[in-house]
N, C-alpha and C. Protein backbone atom coordinates (compact mmCIF):
# COMPACT_ATOMS: atom_id res chain seq x y z
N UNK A 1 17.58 -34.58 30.32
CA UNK A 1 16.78 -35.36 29.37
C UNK A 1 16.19 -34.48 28.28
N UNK A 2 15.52 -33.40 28.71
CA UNK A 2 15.26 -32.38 28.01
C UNK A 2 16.28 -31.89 26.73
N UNK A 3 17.35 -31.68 27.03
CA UNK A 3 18.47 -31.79 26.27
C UNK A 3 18.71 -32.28 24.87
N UNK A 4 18.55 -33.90 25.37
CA UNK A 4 19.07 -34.16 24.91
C UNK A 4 18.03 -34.73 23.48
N UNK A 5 16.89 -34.50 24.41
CA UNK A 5 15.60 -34.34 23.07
C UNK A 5 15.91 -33.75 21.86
N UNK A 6 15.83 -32.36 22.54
CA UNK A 6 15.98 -31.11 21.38
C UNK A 6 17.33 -31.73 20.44
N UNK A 7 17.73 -32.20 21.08
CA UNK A 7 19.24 -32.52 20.32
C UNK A 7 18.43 -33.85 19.11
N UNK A 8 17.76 -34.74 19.40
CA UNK A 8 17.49 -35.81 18.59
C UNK A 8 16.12 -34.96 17.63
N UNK A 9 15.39 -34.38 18.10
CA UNK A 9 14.14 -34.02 16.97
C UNK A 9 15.12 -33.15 16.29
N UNK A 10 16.03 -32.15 16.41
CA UNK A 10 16.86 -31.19 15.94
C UNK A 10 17.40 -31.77 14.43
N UNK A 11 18.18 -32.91 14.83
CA UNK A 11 19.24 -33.84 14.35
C UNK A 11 17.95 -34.60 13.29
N UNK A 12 16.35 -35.18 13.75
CA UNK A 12 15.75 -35.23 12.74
C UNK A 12 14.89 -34.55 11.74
N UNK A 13 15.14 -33.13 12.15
CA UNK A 13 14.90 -32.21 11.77
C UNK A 13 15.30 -31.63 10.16
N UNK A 14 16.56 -31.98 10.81
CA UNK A 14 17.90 -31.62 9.68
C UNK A 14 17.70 -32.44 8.28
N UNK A 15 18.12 -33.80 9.23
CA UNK A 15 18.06 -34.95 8.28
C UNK A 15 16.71 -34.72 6.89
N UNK A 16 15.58 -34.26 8.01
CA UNK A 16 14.63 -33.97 6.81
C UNK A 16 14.51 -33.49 5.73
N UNK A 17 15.35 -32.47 6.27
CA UNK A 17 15.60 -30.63 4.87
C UNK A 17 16.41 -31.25 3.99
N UNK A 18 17.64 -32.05 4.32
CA UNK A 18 18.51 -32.81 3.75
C UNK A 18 17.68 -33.92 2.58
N UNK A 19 16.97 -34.91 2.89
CA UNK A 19 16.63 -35.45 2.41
C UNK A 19 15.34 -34.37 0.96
N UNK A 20 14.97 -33.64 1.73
CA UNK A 20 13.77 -32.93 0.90
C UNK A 20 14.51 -31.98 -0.25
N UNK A 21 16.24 -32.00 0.21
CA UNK A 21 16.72 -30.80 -0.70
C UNK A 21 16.77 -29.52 -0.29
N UNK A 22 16.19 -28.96 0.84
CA UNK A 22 16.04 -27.53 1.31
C UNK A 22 16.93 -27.36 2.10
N UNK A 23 18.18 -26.92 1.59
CA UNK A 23 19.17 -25.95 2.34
C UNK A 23 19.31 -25.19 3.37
N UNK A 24 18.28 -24.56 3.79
CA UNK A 24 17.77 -23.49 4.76
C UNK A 24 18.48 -24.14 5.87
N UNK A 25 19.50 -25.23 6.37
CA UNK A 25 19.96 -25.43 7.63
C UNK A 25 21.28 -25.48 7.32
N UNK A 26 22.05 -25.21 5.92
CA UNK A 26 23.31 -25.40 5.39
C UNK A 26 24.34 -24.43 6.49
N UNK A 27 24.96 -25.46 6.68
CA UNK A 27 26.47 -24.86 7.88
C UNK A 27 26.17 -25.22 8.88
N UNK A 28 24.84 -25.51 9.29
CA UNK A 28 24.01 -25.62 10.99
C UNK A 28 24.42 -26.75 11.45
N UNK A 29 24.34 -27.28 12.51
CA UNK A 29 24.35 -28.37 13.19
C UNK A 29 23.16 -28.04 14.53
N UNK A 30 22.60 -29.53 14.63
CA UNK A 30 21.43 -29.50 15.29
C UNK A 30 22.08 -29.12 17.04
N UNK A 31 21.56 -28.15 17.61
CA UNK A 31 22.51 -28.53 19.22
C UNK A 31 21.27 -28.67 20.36
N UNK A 32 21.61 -29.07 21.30
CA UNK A 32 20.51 -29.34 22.28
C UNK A 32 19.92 -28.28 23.48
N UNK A 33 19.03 -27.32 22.34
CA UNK A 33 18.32 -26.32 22.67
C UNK A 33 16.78 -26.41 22.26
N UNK A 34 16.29 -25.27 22.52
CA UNK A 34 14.88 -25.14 22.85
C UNK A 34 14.28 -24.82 21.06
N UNK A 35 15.38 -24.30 20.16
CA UNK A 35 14.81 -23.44 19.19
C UNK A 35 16.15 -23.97 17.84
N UNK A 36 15.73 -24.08 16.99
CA UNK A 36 16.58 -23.91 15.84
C UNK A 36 16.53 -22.87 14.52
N UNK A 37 17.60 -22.00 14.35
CA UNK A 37 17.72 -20.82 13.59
C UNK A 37 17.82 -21.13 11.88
N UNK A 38 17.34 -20.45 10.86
CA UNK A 38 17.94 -20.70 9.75
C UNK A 38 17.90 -18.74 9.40
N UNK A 39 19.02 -18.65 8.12
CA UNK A 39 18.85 -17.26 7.59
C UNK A 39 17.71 -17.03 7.08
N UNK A 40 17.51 -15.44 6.89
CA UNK A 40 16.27 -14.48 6.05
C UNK A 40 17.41 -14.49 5.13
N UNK A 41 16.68 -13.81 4.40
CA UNK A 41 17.11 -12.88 3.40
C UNK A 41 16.55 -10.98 3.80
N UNK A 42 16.11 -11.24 4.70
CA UNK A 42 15.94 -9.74 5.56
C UNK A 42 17.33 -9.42 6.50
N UNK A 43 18.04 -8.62 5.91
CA UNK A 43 19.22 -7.82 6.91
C UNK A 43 18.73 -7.74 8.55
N UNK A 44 19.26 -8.59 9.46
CA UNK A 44 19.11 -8.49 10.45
C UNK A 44 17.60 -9.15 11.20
N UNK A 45 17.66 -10.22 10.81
CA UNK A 45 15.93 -10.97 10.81
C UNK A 45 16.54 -12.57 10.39
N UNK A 46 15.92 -13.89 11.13
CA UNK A 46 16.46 -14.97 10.70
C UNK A 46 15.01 -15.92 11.14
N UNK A 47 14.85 -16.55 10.49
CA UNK A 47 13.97 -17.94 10.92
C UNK A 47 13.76 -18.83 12.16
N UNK A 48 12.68 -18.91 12.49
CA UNK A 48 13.39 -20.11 14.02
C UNK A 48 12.06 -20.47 13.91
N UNK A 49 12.56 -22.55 13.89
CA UNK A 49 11.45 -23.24 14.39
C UNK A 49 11.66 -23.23 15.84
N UNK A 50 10.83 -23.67 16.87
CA UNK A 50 11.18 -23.21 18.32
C UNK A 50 9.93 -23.95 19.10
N UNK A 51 9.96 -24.75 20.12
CA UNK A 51 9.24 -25.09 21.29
C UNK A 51 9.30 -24.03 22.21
N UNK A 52 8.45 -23.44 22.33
CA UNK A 52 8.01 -22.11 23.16
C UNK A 52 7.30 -22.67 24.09
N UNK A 53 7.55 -21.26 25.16
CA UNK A 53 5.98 -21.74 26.11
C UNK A 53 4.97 -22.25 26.45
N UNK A 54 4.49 -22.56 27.37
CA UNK A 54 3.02 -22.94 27.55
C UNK A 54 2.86 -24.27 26.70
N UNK A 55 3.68 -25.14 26.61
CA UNK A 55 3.46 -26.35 25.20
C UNK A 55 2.90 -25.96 24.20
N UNK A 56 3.71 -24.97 23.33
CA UNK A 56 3.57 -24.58 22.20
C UNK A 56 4.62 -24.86 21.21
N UNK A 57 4.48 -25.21 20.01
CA UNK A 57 5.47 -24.76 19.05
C UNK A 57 5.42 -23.26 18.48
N UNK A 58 6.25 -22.74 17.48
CA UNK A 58 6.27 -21.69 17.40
C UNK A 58 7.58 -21.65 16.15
N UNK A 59 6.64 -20.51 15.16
CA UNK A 59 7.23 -20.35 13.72
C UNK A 59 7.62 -19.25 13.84
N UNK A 60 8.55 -18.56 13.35
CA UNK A 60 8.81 -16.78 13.50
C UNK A 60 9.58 -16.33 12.53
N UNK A 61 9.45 -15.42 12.20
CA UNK A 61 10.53 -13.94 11.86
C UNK A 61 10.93 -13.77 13.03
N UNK A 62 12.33 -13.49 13.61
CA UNK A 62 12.90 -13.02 14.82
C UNK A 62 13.87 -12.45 14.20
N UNK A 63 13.40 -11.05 14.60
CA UNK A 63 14.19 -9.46 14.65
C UNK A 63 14.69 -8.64 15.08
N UNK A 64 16.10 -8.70 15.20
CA UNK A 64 17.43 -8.00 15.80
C UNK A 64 18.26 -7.62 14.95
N UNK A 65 18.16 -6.51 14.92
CA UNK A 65 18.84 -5.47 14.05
C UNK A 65 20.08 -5.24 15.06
N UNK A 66 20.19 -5.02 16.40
CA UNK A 66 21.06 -4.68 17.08
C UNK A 66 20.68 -3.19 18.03
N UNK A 67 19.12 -2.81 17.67
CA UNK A 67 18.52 -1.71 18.57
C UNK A 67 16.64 -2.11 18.73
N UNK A 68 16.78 -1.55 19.57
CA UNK A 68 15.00 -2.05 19.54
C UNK A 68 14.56 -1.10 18.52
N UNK A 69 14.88 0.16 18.71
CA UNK A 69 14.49 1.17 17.08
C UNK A 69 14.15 0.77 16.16
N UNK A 70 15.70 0.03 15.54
CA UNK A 70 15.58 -0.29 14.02
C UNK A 70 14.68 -1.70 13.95
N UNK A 71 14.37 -2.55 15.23
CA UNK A 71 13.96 -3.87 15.32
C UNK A 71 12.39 -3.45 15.08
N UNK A 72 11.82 -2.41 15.85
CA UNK A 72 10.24 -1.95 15.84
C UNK A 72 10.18 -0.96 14.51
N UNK A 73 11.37 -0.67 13.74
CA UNK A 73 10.97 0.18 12.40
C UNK A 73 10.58 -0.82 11.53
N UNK A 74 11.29 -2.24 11.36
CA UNK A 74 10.88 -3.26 10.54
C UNK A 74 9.99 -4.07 10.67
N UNK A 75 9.46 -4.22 12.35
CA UNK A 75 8.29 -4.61 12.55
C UNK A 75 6.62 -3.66 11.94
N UNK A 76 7.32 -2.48 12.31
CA UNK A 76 5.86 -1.35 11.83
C UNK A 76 6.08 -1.52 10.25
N UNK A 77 7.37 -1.35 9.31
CA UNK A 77 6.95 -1.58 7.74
C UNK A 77 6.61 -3.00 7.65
N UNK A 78 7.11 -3.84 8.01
CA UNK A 78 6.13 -5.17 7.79
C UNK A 78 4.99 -5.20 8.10
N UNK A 79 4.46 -4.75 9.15
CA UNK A 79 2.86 -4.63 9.33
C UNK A 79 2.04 -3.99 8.96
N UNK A 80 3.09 -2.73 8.39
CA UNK A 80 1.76 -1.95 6.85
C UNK A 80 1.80 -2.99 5.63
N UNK A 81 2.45 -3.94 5.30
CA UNK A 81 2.43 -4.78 4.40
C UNK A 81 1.63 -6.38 4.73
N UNK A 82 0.81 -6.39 6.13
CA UNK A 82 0.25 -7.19 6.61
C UNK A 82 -0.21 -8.24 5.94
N UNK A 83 -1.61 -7.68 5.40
CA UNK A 83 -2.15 -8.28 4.38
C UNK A 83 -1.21 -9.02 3.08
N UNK A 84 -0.32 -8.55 2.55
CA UNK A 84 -0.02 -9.17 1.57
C UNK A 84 0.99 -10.71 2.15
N UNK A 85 1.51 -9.86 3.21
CA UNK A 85 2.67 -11.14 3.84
C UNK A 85 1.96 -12.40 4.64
N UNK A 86 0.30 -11.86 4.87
CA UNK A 86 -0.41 -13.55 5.62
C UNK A 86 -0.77 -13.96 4.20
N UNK A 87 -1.13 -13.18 3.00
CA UNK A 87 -1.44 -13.89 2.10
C UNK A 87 -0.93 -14.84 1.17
N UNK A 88 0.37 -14.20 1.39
CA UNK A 88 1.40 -15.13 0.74
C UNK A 88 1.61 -16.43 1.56
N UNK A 89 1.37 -16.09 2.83
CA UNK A 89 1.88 -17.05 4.07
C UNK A 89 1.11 -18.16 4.01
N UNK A 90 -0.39 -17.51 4.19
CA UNK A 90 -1.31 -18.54 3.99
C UNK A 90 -2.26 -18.88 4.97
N UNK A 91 -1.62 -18.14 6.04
CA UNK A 91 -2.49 -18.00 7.66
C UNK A 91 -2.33 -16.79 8.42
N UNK A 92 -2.86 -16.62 9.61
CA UNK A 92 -3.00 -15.73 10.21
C UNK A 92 -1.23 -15.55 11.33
N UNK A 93 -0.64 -14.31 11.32
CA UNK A 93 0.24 -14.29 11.96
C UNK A 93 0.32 -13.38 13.06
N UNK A 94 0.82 -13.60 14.49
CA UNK A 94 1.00 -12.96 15.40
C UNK A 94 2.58 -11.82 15.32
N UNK A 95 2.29 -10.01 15.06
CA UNK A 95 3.44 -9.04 15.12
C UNK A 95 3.76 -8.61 16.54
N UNK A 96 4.85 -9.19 16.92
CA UNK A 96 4.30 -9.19 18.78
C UNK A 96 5.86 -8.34 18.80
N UNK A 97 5.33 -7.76 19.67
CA UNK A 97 6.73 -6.53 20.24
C UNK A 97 6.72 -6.80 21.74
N UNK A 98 7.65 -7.48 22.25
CA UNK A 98 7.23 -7.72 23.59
C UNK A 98 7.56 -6.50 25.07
N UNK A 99 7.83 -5.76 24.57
CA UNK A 99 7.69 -4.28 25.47
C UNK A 99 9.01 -4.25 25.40
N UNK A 100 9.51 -3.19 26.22
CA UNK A 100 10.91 -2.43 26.73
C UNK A 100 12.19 -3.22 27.35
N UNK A 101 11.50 -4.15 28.17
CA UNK A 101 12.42 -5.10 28.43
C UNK A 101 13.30 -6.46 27.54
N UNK A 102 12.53 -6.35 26.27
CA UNK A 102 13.36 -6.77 25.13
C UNK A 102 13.74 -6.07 24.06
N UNK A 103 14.63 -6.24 23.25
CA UNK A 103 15.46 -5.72 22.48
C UNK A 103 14.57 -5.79 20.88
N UNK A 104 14.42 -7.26 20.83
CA UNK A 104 14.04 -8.77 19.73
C UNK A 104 12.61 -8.02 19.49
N UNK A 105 12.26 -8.25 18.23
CA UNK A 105 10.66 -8.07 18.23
C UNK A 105 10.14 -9.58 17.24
N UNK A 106 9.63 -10.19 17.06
CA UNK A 106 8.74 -11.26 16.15
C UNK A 106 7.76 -11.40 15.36
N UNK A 107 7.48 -11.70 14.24
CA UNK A 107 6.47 -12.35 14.01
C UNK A 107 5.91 -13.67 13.48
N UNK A 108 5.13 -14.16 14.38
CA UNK A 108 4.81 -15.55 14.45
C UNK A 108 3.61 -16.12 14.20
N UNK A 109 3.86 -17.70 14.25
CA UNK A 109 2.36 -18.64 14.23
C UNK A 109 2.86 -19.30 15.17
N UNK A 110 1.98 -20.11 16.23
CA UNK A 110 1.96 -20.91 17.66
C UNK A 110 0.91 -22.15 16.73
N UNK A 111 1.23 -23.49 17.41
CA UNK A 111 0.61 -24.42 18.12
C UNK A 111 0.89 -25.15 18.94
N UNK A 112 -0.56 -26.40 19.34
CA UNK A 112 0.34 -27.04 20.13
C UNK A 112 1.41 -27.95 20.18
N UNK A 113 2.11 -28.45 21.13
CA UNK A 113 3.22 -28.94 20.84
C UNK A 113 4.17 -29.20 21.69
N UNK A 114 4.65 -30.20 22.23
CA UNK A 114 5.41 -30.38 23.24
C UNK A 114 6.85 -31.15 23.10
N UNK A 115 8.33 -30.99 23.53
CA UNK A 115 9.25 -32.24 22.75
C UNK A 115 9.02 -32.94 23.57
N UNK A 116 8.49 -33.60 24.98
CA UNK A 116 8.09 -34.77 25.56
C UNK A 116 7.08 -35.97 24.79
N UNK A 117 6.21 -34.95 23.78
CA UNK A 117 5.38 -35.72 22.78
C UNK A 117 6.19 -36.92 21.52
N UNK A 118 7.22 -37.55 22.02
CA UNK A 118 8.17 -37.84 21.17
C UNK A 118 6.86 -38.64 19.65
N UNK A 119 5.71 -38.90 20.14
CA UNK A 119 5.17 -39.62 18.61
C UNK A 119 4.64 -38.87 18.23
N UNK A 120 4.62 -37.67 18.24
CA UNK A 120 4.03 -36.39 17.41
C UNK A 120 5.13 -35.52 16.67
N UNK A 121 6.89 -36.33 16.65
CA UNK A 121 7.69 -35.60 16.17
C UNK A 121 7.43 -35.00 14.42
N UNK A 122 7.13 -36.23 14.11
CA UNK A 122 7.20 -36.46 12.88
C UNK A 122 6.16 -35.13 12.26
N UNK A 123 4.99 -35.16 12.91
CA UNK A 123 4.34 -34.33 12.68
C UNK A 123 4.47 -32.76 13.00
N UNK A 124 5.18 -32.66 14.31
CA UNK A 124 6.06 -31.68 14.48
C UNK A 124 6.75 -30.46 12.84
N UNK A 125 7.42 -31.89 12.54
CA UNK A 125 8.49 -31.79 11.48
C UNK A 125 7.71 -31.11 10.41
N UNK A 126 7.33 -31.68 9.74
CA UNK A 126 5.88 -31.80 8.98
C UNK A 126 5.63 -29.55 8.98
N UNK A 127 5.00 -29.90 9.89
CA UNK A 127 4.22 -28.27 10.16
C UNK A 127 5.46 -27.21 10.15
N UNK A 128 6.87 -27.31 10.92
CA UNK A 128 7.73 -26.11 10.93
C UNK A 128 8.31 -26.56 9.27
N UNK A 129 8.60 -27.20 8.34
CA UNK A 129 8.89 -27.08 7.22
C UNK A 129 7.68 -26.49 6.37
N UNK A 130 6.14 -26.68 6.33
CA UNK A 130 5.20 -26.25 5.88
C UNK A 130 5.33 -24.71 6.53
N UNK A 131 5.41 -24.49 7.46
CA UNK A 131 5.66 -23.00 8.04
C UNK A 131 6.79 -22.42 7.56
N UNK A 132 8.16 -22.96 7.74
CA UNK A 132 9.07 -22.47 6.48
C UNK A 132 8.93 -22.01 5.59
N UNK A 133 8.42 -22.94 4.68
CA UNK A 133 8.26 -22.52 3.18
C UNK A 133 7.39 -21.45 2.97
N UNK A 134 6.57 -21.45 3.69
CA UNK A 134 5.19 -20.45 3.61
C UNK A 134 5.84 -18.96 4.29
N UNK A 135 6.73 -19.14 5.12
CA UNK A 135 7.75 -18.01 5.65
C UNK A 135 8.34 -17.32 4.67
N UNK A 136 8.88 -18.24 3.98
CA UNK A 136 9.91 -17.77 2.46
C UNK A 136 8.98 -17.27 1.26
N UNK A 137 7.92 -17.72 1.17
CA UNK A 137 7.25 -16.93 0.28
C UNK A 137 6.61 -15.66 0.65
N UNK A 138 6.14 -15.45 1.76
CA UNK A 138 5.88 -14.13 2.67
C UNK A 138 7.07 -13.45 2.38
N UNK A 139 7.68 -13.65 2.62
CA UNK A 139 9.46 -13.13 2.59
C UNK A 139 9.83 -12.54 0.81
N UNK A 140 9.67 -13.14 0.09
CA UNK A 140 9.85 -13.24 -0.98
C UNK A 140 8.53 -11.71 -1.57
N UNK A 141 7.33 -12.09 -1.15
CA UNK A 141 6.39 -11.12 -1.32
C UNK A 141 6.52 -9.44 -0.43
N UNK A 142 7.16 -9.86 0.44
CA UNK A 142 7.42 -8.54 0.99
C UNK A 142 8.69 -8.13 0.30
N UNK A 143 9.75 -8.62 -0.21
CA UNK A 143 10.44 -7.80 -0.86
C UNK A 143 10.70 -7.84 -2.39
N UNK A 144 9.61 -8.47 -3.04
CA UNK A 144 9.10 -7.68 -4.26
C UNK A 144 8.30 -6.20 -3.71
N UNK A 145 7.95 -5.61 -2.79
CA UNK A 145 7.44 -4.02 -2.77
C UNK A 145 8.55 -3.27 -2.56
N UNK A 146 9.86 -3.98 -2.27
CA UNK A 146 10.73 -3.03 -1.91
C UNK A 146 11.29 -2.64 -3.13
């Protein structure tokens, strides 16, 4: 059942960006998982709206370069650029390195949020496109310093 959720908020997910004009899901198809990916424009770094843990949603930078090295070198220059990338963002963001046993490093915003909440989709929707956009301009501001 779970499934097949992710598969329908996914699918209205899409439909949304579609209708709004925002590309950011172009080639994708919605599938019946926990998280949906779009590209950066950061080499090795991509977007994900995502139902996380603990009934949370969850906005991110998710960073895999292909070594934890190069994954925690782009996490530490993004976080000397802190300040400018929540400012652009617009809120406060979590740079979480989750120790040795992962590869991936992130940085994110959480709320709450559950896909069992099916009448809170809409609003769902709502917040990971407002988190998007606010992603892409962070994004955009961190590499005007480069």
């Amino acid at each position: 059942l779970r499934t097949e959720a992710y598969l329908q908020f996914w699918t209205q997910y899409v439909d949304t960006l579609s209708l709004r004009q925002l590309n950011w899901a172009r080639g994708r198809r919605p599938e019946p998982r926990s998280y949906f990916t779009t590209p950066s424009p950061i080499r090795g770094a991509s977007l994900s709206a995502s139902f996380a843990r603990n009934r949370l949603l969850r906005h991110e930078m998710y960073i895999n370069r292909g070594s934890r090295s190069a994954n925690l070198e782009l996490l530490r220059d993004l976080e000397t650029h802190r300040e400018l990338i929540e400012t652009a963002y617009g809120h406060p963001l979590e740079f979480e390195d989750p120790g040795r046993e992962r590869r991936a490093v992130r940085i994110a915003e959480y709320r709450e949020g559950h896909i069992s909440r099916t009448d809170e989709w809409s609003d769902y929707i709502e917040w990971f496109i407002d988190r998007g956009s606010a992603a892409r301009q962070a994004i955009d501001a961190y590499l005007g310093t480069q």
